[in-house]
N, C-alpha and C. Protein backbone atom coordinates (compact mmCIF):
# COMPACT_ATOMS: atom_id res chain seq x y z
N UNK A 1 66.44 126.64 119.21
CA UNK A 1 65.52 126.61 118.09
C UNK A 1 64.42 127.64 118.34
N UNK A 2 64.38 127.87 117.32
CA UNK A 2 63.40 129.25 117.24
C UNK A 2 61.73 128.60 117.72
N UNK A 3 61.00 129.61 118.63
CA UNK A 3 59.79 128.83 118.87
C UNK A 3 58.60 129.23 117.76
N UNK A 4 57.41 128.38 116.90
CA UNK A 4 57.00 128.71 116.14
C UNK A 4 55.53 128.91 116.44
N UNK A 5 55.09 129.86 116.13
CA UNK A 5 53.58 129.99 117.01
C UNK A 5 52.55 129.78 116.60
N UNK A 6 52.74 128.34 115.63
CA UNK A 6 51.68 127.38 115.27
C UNK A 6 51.81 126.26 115.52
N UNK A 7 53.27 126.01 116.78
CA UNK A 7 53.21 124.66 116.81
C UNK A 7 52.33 124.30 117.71
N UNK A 8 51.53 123.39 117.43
CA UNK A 8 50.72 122.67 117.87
C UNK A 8 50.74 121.85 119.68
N UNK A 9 51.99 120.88 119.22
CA UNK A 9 52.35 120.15 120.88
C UNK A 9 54.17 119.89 120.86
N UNK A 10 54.01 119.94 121.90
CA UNK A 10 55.32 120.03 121.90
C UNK A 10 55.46 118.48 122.74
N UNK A 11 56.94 118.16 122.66
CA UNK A 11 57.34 116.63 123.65
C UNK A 11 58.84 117.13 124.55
N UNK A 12 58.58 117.57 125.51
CA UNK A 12 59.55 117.86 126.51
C UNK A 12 60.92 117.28 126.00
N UNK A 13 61.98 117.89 126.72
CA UNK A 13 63.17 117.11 126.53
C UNK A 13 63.44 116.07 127.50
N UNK A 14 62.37 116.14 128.63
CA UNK A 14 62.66 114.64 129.36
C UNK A 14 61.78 113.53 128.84
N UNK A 15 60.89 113.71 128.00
CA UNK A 15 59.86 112.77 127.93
C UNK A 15 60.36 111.90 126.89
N UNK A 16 59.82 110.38 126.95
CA UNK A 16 60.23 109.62 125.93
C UNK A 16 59.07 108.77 125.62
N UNK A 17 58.78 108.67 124.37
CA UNK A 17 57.36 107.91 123.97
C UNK A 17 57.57 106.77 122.95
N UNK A 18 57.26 105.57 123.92
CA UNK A 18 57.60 104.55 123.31
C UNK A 18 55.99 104.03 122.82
N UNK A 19 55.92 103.79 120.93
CA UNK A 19 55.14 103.97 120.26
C UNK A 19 54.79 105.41 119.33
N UNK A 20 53.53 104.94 118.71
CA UNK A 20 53.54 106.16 117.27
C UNK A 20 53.29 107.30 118.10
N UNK A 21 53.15 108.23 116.86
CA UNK A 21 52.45 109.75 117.48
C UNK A 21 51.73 109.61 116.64
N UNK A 22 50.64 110.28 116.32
CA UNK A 22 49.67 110.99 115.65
C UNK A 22 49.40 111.93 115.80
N UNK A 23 49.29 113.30 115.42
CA UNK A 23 48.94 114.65 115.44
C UNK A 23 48.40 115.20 114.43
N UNK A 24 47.18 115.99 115.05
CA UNK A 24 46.56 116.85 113.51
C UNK A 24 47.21 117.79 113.40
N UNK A 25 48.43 118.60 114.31
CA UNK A 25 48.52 119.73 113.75
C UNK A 25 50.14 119.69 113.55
N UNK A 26 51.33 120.63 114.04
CA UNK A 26 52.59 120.80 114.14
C UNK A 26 52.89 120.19 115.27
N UNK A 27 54.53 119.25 115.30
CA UNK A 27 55.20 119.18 116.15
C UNK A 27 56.42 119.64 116.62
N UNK A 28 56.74 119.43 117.96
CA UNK A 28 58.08 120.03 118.04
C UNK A 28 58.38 119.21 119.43
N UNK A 29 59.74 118.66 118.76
CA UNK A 29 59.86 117.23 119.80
C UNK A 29 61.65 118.02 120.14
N UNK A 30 61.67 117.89 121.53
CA UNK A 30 63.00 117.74 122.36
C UNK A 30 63.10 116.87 122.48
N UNK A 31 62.85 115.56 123.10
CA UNK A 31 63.34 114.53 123.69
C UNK A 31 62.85 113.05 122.81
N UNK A 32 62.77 112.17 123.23
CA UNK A 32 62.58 111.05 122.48
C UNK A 32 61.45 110.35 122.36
N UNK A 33 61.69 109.66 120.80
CA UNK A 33 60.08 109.12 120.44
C UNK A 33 60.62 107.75 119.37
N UNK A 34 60.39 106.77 119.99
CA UNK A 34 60.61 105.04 119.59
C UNK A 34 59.68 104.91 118.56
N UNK A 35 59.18 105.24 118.13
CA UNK A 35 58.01 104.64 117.24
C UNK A 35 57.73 105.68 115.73
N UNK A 36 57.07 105.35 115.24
CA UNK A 36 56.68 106.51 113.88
C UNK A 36 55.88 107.85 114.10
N UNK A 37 56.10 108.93 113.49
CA UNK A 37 55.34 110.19 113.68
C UNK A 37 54.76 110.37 112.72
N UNK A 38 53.14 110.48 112.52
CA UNK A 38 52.41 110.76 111.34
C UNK A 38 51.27 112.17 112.32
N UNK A 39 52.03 113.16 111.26
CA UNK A 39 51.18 114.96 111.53
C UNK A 39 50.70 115.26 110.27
N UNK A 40 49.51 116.07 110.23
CA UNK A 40 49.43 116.56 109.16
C UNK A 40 49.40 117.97 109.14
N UNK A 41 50.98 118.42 109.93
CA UNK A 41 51.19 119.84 110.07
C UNK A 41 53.03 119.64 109.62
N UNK A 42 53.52 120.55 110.69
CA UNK A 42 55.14 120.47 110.32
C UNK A 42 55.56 119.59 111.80
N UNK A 43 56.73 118.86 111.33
CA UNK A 43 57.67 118.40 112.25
C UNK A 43 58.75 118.87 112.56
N UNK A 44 59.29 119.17 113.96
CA UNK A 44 60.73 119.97 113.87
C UNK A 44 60.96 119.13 115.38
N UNK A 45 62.34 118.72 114.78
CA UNK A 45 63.35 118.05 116.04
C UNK A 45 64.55 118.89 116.58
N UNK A 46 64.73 119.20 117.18
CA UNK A 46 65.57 120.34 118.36
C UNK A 46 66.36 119.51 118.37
N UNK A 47 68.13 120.13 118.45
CA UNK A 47 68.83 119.80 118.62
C UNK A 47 68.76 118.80 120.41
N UNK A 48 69.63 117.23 120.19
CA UNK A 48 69.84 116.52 121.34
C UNK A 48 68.17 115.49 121.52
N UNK A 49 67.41 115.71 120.61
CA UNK A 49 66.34 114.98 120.28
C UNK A 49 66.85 114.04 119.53
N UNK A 50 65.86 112.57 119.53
CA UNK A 50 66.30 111.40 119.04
C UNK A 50 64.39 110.81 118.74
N UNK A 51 64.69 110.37 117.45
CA UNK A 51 63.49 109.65 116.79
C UNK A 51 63.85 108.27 115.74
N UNK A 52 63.31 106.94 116.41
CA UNK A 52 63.26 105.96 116.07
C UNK A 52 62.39 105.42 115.58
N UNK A 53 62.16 105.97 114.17
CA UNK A 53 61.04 105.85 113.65
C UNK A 53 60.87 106.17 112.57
N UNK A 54 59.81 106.17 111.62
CA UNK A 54 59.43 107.40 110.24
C UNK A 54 58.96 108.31 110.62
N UNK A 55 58.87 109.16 109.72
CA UNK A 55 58.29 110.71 110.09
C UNK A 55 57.47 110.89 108.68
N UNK A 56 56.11 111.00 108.90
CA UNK A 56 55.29 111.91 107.91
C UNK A 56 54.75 112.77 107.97
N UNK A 57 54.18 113.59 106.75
CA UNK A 57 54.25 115.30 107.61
C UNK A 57 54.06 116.25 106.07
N UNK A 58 53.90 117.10 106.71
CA UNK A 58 53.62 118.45 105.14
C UNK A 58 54.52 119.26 104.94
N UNK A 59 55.71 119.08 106.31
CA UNK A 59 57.42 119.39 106.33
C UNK A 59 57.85 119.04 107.46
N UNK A 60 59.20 119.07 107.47
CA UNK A 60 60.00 118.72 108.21
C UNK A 60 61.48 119.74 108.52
N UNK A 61 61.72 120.04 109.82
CA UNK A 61 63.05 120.49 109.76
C UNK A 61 63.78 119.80 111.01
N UNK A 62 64.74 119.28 110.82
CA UNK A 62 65.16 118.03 111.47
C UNK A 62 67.08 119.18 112.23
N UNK A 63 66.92 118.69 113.31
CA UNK A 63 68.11 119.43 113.81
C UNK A 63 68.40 118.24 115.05
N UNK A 64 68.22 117.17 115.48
CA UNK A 64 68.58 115.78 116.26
C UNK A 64 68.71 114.76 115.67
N UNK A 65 68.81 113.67 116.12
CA UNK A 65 69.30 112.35 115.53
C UNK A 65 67.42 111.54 114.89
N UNK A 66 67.07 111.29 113.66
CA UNK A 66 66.76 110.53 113.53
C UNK A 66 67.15 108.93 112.55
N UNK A 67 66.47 108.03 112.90
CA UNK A 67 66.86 106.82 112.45
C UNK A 67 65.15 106.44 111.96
N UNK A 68 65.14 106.66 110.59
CA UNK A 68 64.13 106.01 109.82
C UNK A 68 63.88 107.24 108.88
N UNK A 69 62.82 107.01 108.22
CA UNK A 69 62.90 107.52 106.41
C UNK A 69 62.01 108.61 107.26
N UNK A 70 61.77 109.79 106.27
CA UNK A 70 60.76 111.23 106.10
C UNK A 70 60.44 110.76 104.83
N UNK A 71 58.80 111.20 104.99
CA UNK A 71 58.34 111.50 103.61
C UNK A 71 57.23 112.60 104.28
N UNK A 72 57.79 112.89 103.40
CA UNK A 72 56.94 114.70 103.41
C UNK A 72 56.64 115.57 102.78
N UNK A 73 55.66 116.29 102.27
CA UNK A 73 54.75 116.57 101.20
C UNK A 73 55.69 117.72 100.45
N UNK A 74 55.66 118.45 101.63
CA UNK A 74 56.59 120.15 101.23
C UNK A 74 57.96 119.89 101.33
N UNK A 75 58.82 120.63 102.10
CA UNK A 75 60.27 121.13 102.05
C UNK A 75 60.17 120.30 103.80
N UNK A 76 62.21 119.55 103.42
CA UNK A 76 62.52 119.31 104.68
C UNK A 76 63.97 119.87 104.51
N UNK A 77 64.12 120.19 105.91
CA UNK A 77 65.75 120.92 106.11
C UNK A 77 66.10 120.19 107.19
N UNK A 78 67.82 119.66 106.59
CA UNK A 78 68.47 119.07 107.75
C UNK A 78 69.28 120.07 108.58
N UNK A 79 68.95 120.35 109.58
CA UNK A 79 69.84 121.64 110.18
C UNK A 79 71.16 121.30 110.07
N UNK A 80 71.97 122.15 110.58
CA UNK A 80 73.49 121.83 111.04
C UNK A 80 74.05 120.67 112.03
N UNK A 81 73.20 120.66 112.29
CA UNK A 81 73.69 119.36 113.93
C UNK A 81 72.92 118.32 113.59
N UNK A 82 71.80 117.75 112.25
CA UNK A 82 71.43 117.07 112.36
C UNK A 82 72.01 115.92 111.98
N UNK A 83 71.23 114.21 111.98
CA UNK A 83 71.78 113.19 112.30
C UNK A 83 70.89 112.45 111.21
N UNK A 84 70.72 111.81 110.15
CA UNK A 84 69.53 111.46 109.51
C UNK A 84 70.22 110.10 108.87
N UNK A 85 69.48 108.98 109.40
CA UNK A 85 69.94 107.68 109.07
C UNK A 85 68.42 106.85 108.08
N UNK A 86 68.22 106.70 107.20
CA UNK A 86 67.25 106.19 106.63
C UNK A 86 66.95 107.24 105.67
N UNK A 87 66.09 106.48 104.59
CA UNK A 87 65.59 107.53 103.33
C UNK A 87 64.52 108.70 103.70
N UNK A 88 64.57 109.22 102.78
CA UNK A 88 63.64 110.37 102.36
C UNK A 88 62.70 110.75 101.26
N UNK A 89 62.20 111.15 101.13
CA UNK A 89 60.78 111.55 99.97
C UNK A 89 60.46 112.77 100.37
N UNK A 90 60.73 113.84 99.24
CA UNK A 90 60.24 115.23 99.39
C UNK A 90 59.86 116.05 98.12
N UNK A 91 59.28 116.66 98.00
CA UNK A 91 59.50 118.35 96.97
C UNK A 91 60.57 118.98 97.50
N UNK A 92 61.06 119.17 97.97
CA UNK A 92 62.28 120.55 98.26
C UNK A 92 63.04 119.61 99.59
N UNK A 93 64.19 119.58 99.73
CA UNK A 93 65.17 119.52 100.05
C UNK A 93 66.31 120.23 100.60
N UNK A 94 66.59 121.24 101.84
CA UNK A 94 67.82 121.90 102.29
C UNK A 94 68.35 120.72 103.17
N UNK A 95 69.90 120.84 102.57
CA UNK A 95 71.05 120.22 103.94
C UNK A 95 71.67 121.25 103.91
N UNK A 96 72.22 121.64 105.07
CA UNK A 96 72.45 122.65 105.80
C UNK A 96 74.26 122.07 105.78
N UNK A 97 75.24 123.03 105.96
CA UNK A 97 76.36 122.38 106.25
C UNK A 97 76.74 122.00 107.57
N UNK A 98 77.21 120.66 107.56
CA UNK A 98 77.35 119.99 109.42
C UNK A 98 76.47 119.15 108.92
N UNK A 99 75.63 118.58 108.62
CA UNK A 99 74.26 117.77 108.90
C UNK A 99 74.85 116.42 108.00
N UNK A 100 74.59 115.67 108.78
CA UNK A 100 75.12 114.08 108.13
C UNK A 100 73.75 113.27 107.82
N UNK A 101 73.98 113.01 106.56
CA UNK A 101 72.72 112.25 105.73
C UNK A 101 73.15 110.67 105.51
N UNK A 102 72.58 109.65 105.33
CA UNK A 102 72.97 108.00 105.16
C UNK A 102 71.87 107.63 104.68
N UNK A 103 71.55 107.26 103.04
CA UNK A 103 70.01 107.10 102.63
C UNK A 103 70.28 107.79 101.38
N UNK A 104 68.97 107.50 101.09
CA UNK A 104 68.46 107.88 99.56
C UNK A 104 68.19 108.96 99.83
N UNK A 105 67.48 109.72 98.48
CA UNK A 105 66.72 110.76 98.65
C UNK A 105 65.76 110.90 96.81
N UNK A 106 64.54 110.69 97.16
CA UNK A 106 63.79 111.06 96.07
C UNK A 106 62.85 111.94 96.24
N UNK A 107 63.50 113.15 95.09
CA UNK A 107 62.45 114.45 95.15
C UNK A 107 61.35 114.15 93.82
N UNK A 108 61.38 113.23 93.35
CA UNK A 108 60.19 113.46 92.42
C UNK A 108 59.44 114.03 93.10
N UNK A 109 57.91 114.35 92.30
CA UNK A 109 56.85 114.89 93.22
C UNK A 109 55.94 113.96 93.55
N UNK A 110 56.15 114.28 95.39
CA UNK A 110 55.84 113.07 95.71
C UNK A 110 55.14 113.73 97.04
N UNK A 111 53.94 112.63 97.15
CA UNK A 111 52.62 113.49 98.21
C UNK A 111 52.48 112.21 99.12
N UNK A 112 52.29 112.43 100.27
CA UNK A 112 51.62 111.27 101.59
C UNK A 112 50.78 110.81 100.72
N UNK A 113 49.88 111.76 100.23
CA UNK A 113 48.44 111.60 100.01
C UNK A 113 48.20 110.50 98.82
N UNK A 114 49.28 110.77 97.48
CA UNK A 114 49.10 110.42 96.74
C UNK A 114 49.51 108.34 97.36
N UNK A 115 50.82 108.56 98.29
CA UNK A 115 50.92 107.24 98.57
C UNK A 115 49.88 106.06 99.36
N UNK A 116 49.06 107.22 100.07
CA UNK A 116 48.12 106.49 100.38
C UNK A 116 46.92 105.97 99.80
N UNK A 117 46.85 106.77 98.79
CA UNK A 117 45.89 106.05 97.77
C UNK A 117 46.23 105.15 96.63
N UNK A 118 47.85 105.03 96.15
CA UNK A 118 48.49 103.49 95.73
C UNK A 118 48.36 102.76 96.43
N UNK A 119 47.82 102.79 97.71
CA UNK A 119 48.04 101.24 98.46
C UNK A 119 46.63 100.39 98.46
């Protein structure tokens, strides 16, 4: 995976974090994370990465196994190798060919922001 030179923090491919993340800026996760990810930058999972959890975010490009929904403001892309078990919420949408989806998917226009202020 290409390295992006705004990502923010990165999570090793040995490390595993059991519980949320929170981040103000971009992530970029190798290895594993049990719990939910809420950034208010981009998320990107590297192939052989695994996330048990939701993911929220201003995008997403997903290339490892996750298990739980994305909702995300901008554009998410499922790479080729990715693994995506649970729904989604986006503006823009790439699946890539190879990438296995199981879930919904609603592109209305649809914002974190706006969901957090229905609640």
């Amino acid at each position: 995976m290409k390295m992006d030179k705004d990502m923010g923090s990165i999570l090793g491919p040995e490390l595993t974090i059991d519980g949320n993340v929170s981040v103000d800026g971009s992530l970029l996760i190798y290895g594993t994370v049990n719990g939910n990810i809420e950034s208010h930058g981009s998320v990107r999972t590297a192939k052989g990465s695994k996330v048990k959890g939701d993911i929220i975010g201003n995008e997403a490009h997903i290339c490892g196994l996750v298990e739980g929904n994305l909702i995300i403001d901008g554009k998410i892309i499922l790479g080729s190798e990715s693994q995506l078990t649970g729904n989604l919420k986006s503006g823009t949408l790439v699946i890539e060919e190879g990438a296995k989806f199981a879930g919904t998917c609603d592109m209305a226009e649809y914002s974190t922001k706006q969901s957090a202020s229905d609640e």
